[in-house]
N, C-alpha and C. Protein backbone atom coordinates (compact mmCIF):
# COMPACT_ATOMS: atom_id res chain seq x y z
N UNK A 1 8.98 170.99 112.49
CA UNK A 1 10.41 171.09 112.63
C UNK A 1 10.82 171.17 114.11
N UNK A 2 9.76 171.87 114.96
CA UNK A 2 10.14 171.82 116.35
C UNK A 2 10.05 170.26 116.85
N UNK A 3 9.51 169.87 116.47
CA UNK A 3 9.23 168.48 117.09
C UNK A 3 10.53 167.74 116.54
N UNK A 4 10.74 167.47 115.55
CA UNK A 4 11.90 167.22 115.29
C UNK A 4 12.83 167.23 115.80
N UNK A 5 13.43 168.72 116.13
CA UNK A 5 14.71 168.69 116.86
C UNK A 5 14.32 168.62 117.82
N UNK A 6 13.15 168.28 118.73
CA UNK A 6 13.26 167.85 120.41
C UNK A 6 13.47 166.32 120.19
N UNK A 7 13.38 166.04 119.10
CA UNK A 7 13.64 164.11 118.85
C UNK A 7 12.21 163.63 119.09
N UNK A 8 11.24 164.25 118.75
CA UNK A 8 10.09 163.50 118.38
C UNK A 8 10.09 162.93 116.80
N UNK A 9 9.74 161.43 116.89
CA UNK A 9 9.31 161.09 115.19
C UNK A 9 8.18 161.42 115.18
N UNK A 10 8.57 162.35 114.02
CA UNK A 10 7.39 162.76 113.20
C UNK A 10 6.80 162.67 112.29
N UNK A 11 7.09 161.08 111.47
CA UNK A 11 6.50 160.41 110.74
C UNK A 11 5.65 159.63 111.07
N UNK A 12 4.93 159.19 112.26
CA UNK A 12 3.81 158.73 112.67
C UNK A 12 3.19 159.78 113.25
N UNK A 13 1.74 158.79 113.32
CA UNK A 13 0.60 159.68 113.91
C UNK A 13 0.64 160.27 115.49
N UNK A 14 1.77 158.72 116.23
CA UNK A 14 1.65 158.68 117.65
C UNK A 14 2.73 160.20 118.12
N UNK A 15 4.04 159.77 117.37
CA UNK A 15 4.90 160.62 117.48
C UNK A 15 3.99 162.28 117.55
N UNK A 16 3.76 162.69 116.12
CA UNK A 16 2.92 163.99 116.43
C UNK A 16 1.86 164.49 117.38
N UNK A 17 1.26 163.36 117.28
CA UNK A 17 0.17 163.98 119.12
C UNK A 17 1.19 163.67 120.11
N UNK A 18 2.06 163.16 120.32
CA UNK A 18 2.89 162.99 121.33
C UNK A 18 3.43 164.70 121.71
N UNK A 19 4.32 164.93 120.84
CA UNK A 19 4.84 166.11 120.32
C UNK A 19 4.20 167.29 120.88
N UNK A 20 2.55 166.88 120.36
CA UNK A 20 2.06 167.84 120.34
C UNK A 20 1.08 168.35 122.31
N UNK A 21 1.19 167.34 122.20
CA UNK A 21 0.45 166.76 124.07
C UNK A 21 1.57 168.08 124.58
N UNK A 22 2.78 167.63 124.40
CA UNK A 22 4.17 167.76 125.16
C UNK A 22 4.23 169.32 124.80
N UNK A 23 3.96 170.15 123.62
CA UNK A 23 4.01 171.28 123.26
C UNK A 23 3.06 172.04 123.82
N UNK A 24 1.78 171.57 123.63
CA UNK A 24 0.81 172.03 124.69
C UNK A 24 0.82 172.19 126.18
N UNK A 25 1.50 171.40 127.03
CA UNK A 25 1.36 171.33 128.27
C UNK A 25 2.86 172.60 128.06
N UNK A 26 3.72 172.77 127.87
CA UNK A 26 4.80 173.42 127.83
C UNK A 26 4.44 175.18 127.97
N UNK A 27 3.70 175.58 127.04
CA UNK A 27 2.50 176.71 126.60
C UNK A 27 2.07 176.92 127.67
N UNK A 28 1.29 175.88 128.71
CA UNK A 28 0.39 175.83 129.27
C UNK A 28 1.50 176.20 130.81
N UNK A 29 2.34 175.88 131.32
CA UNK A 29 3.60 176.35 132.25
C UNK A 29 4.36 177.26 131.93
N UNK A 30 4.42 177.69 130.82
CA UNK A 30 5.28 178.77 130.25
C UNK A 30 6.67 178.26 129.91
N UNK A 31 7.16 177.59 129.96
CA UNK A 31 8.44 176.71 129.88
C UNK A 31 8.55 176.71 128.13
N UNK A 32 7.78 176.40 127.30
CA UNK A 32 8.01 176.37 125.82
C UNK A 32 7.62 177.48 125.19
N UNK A 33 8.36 177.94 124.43
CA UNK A 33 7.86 179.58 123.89
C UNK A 33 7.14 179.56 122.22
N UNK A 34 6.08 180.29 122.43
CA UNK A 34 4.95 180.18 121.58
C UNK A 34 5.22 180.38 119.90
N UNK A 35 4.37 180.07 119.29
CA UNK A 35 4.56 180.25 117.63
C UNK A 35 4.10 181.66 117.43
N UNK A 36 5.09 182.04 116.50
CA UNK A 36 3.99 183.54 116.23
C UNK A 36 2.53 183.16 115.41
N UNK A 37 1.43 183.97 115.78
CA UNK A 37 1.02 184.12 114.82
C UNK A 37 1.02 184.40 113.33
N UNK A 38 0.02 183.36 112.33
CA UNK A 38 0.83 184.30 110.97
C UNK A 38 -0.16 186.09 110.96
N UNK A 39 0.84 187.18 110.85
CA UNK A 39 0.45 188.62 110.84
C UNK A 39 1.19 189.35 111.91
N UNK A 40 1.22 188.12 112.73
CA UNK A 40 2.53 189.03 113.85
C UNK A 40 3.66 189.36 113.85
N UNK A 41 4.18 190.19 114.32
CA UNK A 41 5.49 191.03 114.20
C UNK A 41 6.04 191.00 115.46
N UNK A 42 7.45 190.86 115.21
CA UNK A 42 8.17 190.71 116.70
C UNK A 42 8.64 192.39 117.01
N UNK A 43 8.86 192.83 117.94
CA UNK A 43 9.44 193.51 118.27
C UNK A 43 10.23 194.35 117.26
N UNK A 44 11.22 193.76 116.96
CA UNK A 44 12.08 194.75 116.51
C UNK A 44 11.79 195.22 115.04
N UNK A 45 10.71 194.30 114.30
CA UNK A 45 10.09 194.68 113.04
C UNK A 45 8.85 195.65 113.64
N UNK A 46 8.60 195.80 114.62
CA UNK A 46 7.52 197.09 114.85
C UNK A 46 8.34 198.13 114.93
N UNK A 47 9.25 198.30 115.50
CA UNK A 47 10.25 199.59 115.74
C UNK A 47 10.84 199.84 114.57
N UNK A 48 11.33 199.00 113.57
CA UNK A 48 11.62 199.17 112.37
C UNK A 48 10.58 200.29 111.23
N UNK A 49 9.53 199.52 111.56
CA UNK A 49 7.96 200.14 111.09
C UNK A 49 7.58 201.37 111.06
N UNK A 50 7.92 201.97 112.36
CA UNK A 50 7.47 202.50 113.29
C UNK A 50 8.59 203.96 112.69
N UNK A 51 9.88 203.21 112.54
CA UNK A 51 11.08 204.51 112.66
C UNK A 51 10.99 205.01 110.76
N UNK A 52 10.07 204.36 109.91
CA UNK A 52 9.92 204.35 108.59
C UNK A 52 8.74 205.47 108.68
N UNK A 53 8.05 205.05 109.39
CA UNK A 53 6.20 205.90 109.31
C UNK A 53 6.62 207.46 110.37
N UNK A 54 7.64 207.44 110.97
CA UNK A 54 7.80 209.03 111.22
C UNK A 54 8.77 209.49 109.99
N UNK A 55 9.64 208.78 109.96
CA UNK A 55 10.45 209.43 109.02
C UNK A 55 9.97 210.23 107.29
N UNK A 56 8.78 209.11 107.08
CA UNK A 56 7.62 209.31 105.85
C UNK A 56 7.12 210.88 106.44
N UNK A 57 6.57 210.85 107.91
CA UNK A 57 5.76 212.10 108.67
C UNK A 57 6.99 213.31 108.67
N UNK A 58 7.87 213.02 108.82
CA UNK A 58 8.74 214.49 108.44
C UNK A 58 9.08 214.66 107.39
N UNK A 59 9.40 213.80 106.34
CA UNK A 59 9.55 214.33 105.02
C UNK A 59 8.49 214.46 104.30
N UNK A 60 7.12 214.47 104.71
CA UNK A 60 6.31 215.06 104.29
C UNK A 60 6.11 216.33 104.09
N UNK A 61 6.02 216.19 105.78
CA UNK A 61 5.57 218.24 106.41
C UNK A 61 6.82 218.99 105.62
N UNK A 62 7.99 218.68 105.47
CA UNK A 62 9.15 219.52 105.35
C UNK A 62 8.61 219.35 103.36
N UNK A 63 8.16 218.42 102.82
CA UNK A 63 7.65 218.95 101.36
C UNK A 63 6.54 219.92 101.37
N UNK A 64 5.52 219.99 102.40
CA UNK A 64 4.62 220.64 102.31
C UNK A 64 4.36 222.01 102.77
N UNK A 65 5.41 222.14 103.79
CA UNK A 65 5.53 223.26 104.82
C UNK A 65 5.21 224.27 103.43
N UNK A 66 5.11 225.95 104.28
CA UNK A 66 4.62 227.42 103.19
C UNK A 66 6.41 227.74 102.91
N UNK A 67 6.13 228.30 101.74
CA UNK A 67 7.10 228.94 101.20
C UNK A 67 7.27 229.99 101.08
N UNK A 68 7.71 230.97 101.51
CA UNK A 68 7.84 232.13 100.86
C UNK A 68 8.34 233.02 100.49
């Protein structure tokens, strides 16, 4: 789909290594910005994560805390 909207055809073979030459060297200058990995998380889904797994950590302790 990226190739696409830069106006590469991407119904031939030439078009896609073209595409792909052009995506690579881009990576390679920093000028084109990278694919996530699949498993990676951007930013703001780690902080999301992150503000869930303390919030789990205090309503824990506050179920478990002594009573008396």
């Amino acid at each position: 789909m990226m190739g696409q909207a830069q106006g590469f055809d991407m119904s031939t073979e030439e078009g896609i290594n073209t595409w792909m030459a052009t995506y690579n060297a881009g990576i390679a200058t920093g000028t084109q910005p990278r694919l996530p990995l699949p498993g990676e998380q951007t930013a703001s889904a780690r902080q999301y994560r992150d503000k869930i797994k303390r919030k789990m950590k205090k309503d824990s302790r506050r179920r478990n805390r002594n009573k008396r």
